[in-house]
Protein backbone atom coordinates (compact mmCIF):
# COMPACT_ATOMS: atom_id res chain seq x y z
CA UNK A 1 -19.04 23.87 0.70
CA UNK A 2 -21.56 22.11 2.71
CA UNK A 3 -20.50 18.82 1.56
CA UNK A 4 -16.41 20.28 2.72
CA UNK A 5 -18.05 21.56 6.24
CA UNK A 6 -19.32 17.64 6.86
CA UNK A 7 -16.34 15.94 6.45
CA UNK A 8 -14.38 18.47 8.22
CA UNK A 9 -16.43 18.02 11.53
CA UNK A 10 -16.25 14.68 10.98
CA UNK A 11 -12.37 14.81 11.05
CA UNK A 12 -12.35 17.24 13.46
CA UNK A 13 -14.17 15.03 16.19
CA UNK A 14 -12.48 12.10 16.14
CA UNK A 15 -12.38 11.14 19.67
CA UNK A 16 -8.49 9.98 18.93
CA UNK A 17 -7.41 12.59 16.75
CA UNK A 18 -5.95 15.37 17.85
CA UNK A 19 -9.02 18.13 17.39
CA UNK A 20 -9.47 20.22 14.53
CA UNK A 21 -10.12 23.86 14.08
CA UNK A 22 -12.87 25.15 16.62
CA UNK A 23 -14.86 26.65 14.09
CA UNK A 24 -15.24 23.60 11.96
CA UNK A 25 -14.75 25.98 9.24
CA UNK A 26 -12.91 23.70 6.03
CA UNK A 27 -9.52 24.85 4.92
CA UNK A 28 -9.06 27.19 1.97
CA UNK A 29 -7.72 24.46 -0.28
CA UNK A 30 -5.41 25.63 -3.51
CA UNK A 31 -6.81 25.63 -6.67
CA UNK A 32 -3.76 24.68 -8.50
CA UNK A 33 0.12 24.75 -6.75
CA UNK A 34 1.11 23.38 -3.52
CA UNK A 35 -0.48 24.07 0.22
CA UNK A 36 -0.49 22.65 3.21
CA UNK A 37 -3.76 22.85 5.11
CA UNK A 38 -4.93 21.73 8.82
CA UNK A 39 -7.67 18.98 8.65
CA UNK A 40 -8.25 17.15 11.98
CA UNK A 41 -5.58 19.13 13.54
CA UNK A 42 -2.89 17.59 11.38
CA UNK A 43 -0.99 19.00 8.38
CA UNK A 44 -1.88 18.17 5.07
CA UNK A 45 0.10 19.08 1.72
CA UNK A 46 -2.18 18.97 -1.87
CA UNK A 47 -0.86 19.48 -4.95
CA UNK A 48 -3.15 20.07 -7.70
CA UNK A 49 -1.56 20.43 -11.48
CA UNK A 50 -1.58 23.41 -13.24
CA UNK A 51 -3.60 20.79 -16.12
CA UNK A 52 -6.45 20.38 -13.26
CA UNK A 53 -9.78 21.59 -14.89
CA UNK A 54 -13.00 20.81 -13.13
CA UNK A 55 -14.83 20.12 -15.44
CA UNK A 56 -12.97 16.71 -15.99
CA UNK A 57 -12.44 14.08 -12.89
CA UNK A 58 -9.01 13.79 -12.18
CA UNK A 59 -7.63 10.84 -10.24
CA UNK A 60 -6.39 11.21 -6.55
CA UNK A 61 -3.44 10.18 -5.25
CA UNK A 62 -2.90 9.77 -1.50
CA UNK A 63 0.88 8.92 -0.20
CA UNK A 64 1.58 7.95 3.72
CA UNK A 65 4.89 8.49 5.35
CA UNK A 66 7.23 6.17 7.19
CA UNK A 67 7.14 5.32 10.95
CA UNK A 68 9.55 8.54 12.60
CA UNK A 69 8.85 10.01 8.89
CA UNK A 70 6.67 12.98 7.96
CA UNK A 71 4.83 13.84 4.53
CA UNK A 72 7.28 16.21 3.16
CA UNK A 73 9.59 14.40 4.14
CA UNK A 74 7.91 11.27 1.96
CA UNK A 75 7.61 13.58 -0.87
CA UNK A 76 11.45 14.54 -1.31
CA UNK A 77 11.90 10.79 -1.19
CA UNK A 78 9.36 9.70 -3.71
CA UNK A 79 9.16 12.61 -6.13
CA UNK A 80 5.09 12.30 -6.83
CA UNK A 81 4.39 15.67 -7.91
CA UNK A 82 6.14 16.20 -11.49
CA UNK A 83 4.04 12.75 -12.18
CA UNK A 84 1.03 14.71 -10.36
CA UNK A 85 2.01 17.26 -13.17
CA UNK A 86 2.15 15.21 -16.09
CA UNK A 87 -0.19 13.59 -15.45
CA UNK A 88 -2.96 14.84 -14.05
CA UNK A 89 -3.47 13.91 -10.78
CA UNK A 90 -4.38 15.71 -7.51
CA UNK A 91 -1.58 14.55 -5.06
CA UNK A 92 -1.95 14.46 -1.30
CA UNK A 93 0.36 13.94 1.55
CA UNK A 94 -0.64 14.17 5.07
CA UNK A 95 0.96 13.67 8.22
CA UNK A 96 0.01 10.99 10.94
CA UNK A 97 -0.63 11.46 14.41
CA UNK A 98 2.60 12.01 16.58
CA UNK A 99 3.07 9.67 19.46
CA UNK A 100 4.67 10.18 23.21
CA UNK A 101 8.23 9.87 21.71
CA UNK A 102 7.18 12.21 19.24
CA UNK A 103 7.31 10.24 16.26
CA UNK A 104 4.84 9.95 13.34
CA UNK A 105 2.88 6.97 12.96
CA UNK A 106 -0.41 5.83 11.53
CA UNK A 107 -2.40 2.91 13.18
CA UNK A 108 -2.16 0.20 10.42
CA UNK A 109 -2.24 -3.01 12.24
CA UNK A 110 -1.67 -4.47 15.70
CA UNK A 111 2.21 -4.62 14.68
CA UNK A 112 2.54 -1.40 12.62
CA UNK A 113 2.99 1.19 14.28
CA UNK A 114 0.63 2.74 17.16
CA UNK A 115 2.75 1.69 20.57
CA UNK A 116 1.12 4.23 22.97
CA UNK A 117 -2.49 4.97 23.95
CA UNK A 118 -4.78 6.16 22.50
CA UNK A 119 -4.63 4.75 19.55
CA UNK A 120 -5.79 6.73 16.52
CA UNK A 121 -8.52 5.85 14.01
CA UNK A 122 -6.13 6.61 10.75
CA UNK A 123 -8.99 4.10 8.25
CA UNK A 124 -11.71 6.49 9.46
CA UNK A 125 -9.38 9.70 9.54
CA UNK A 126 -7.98 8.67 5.71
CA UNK A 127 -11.41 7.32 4.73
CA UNK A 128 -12.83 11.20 5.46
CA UNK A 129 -9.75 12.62 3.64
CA UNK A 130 -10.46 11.16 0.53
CA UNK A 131 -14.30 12.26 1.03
CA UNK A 132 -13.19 15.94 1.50
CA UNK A 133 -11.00 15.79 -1.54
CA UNK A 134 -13.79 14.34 -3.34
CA UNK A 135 -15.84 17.68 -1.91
CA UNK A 136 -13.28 19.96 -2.83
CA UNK A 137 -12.15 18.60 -6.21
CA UNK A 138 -13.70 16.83 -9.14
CA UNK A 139 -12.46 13.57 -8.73
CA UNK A 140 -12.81 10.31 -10.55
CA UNK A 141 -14.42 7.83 -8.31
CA UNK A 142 -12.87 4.99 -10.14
CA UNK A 143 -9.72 6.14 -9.65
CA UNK A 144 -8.32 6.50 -6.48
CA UNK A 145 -5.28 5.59 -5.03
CA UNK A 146 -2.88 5.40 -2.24
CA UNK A 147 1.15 4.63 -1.89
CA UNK A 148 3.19 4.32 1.27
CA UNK A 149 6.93 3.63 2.55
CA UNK A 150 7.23 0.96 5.48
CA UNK A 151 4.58 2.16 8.00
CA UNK A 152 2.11 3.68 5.22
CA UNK A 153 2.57 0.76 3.22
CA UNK A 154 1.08 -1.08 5.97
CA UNK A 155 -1.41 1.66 6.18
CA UNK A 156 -2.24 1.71 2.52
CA UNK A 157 -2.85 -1.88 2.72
CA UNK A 158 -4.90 -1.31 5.80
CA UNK A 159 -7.13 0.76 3.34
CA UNK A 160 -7.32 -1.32 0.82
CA UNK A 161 -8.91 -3.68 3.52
CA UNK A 162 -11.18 -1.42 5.28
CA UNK A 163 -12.19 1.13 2.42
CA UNK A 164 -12.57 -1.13 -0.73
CA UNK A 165 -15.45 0.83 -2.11
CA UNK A 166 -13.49 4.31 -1.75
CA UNK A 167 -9.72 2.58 -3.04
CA UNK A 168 -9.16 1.49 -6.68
CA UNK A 169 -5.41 0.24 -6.34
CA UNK A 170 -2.55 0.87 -3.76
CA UNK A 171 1.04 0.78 -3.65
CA UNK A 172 2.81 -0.94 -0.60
CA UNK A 173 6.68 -0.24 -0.38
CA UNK A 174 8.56 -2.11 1.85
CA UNK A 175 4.97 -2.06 4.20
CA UNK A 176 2.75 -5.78 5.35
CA UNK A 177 -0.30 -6.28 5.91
CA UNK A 178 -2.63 -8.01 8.48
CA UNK A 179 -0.56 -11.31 9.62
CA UNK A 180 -4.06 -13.28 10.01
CA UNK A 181 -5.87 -12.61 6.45
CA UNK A 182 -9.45 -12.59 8.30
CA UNK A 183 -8.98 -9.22 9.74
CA UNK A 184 -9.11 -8.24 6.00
CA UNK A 185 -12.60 -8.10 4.90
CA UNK A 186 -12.38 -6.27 1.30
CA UNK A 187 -15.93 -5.00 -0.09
CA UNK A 188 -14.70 -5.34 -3.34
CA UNK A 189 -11.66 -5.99 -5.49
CA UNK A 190 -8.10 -3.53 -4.99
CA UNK A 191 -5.60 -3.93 -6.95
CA UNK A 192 -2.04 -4.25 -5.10
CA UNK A 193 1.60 -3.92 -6.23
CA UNK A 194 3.50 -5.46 -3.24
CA UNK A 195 6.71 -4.07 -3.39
CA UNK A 196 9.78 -5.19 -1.41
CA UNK A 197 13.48 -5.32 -0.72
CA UNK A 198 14.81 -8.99 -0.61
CA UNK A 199 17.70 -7.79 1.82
CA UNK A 200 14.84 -5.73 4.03
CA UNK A 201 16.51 -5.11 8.03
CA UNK A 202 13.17 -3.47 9.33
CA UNK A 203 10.14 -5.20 7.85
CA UNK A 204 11.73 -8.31 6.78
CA UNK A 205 10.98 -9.99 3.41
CA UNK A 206 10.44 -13.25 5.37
CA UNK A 207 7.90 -11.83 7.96
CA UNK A 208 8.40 -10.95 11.51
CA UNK A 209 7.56 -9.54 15.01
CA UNK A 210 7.05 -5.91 16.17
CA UNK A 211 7.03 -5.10 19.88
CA UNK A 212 5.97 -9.51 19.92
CA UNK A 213 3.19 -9.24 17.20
CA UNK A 214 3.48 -10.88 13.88
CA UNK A 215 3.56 -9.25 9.84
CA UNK A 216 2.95 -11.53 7.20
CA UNK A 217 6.18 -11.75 4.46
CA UNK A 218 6.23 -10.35 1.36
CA UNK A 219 5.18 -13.41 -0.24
CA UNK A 220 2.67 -14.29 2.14
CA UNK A 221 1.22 -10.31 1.57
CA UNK A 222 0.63 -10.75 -1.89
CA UNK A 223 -0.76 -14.03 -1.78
CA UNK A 224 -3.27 -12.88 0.47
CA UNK A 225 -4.60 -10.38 -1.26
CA UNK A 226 -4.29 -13.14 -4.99
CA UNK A 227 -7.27 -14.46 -2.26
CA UNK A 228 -8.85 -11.88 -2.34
CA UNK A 229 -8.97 -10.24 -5.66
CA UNK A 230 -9.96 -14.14 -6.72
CA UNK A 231 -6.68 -13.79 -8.87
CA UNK A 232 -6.83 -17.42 -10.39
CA UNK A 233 -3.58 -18.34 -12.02
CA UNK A 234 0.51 -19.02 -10.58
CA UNK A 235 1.29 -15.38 -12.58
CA UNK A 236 4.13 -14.88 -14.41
CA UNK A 237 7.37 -13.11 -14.50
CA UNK A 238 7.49 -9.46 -16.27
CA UNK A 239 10.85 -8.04 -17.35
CA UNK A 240 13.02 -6.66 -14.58
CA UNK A 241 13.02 -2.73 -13.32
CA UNK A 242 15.89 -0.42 -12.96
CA UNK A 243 14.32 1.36 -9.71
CA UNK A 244 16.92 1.88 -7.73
CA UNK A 245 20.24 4.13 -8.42
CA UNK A 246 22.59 1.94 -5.80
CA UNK A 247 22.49 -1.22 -7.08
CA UNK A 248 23.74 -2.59 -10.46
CA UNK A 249 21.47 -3.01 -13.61
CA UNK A 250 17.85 -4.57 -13.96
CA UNK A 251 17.37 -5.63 -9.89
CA UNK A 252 14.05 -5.49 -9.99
CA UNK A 253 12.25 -8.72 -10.38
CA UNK A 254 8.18 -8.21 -11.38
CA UNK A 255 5.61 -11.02 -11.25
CA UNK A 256 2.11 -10.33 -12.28
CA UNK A 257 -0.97 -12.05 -11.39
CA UNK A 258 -4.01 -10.64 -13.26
CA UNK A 259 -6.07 -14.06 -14.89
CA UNK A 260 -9.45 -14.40 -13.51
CA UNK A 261 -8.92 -11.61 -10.78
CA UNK A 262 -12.16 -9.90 -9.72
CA UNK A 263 -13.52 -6.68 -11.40
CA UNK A 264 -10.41 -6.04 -13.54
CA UNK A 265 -7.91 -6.03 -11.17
CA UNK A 266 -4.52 -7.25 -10.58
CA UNK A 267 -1.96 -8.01 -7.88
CA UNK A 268 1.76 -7.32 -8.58
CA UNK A 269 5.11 -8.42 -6.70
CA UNK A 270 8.00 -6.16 -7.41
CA UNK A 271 11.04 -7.80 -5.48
CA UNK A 272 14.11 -5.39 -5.07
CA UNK A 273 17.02 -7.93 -5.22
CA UNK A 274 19.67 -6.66 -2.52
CA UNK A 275 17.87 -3.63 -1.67
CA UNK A 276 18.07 -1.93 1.91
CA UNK A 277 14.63 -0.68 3.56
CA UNK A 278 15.00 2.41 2.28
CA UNK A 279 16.43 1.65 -1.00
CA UNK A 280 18.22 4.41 -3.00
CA UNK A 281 15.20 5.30 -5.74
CA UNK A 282 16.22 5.83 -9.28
CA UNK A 283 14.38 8.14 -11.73
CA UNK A 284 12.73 5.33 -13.01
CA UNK A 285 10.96 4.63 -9.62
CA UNK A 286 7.91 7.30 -9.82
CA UNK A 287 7.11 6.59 -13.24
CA UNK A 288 6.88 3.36 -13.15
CA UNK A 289 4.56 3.18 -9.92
CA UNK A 290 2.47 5.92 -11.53
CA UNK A 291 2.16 3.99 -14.19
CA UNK A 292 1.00 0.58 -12.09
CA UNK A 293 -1.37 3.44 -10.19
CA UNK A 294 -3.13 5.39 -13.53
CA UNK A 295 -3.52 1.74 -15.20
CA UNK A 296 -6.17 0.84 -12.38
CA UNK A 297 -9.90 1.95 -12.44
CA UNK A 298 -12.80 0.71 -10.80
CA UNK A 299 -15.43 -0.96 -13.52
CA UNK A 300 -18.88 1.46 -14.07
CA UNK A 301 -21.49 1.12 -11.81
């Protein structure tokens, strides 16, 4: 509980957070179910699986909302928690800070998507997350991961970058990076599935501007991180996915790169051929990412 108070006052006084309880007193946190709890002053939703025992680590799974979006909002879209429950996991889904239009956001990069002042420290708030549910739960070290939609796949990327030692793999959907690859600075290898609609209209497969700065393209995004996983080879095409209930068979392509890539990782490009920005998912959708996800584990230390 000592370990839970920490992290909590660390949350709690982030100088551009909204502030937390008074008390610093952590949140009762469920034991199995779903809750949502306050931590930094913002709502968080954790399901744990009926399966949870802890006296076994369990992998975490973090998922981050859209820009305008909110966590349960993410949830109804991504359907993570019958995976959470057959599989194992402890699932989390917080909400971002809300900005002067009153729209959620998290602080990824200088285009994605923190347009007022101040500007919230989301690496550091998500960063203390994951230690609190490491406090609270028993949870694999090696096995931690995050997936986000548009603005929190730019924010799980973000992670990826700035938390390399806390992230095993992430899961970018329809989301960018850093435009300029040396504001990434990795500790150590994350694996990456880069998934995107070809026929994007808000973060465009091609690359962009937001409010006049830059986002890299989809292929530029996974290529990046290829550099820095030290992913050796051109890849190679996978069979196709049926993700996606509004467009006709097999349309999505998967390219793998995974020889000579550092610590046993591996970057993936799933390319939704036709798909919209917030493509219609399929049944197939959170399986299949879950399975990219669980597959992923840091090597023993």
């Amino acid at each position: 509980m000592t370990a839970v108070a920490a992290v909590m006052m660390a949350l709690a006084c982030s100088p551009t957070d909204s502030p937390g309880p008074s008390s610093g007193a952590p949140p009762s946190m469920p034991s199995s179910g779903t809750d949502t709890v306050q931590i930094g002053g913002r709502d968080v939703t954790v399901h744990v699986p009926a399966s949870y025992d802890p006296a076994r680590p369990a992998p975490l799974v973090v998922a981050l909302h859209g820009y305008t979006s909110n966590a349960k909002e993410l949830e109804t879209y991504l359907h993570l928690t019958p995976e959470s429950d057959r599989r194992g996991f402890v699932y989390v889904y917080p909400d971002g800070s809300t900005d002067d239009r009153g729209d959620r956001f998290w602080n990824a990069t200088n285009a994605c998507c923190s347009f007022y002042d101040p500007k919230p420290d989301d690496s550091r708030y998500l960063s203390d997350l994951i230690a609190m549910m490491q406090s609270s739960y028993r949870i694999d070290p090696a096995r931690v991961y995050l997936i986000g939609h548009s603005n929190g796949g730019f924010m799980a990327l973000r992670m990826a970058c700035d938390h390399a030692d806390q992230v095993t793999a992430v899961v970018a959907v329809n989301g960018a990076g850093w435009n300029d690859p040396a504001r990434c600075k990795p500790s150590a290898p994350v694996s990456v599935l880069a998934i995107h609609s070809s026929t994007d209209e808000t973060v465009a497969f091609d690359g962009g501007l937001i409010n006049g700065s830059a986002y890299p393209s989809a292929d530029a995004t996974v290529a990046h991180w290829r550099g820095f996983d030290r992913c050796a080879d051109a890849g190679r095409d996978a069979p196709a996915l049926d993700l996606v209930s509004d467009l006709p068979g097999a349309e999505t392509s998967v390219h793998t790169y995974v020889q000579g890539c550092a610590g046993g990782s591996t970057v993936q490009a799933w390319t939704i051929n036709g798909g919209s920005h917030v493509p219609q998912l399929g049944p197939a959708f959170a399986p299949a990412v879950t399975d990219f996800l669980l597959s992923q584990a840091k090597p023993a230390r």
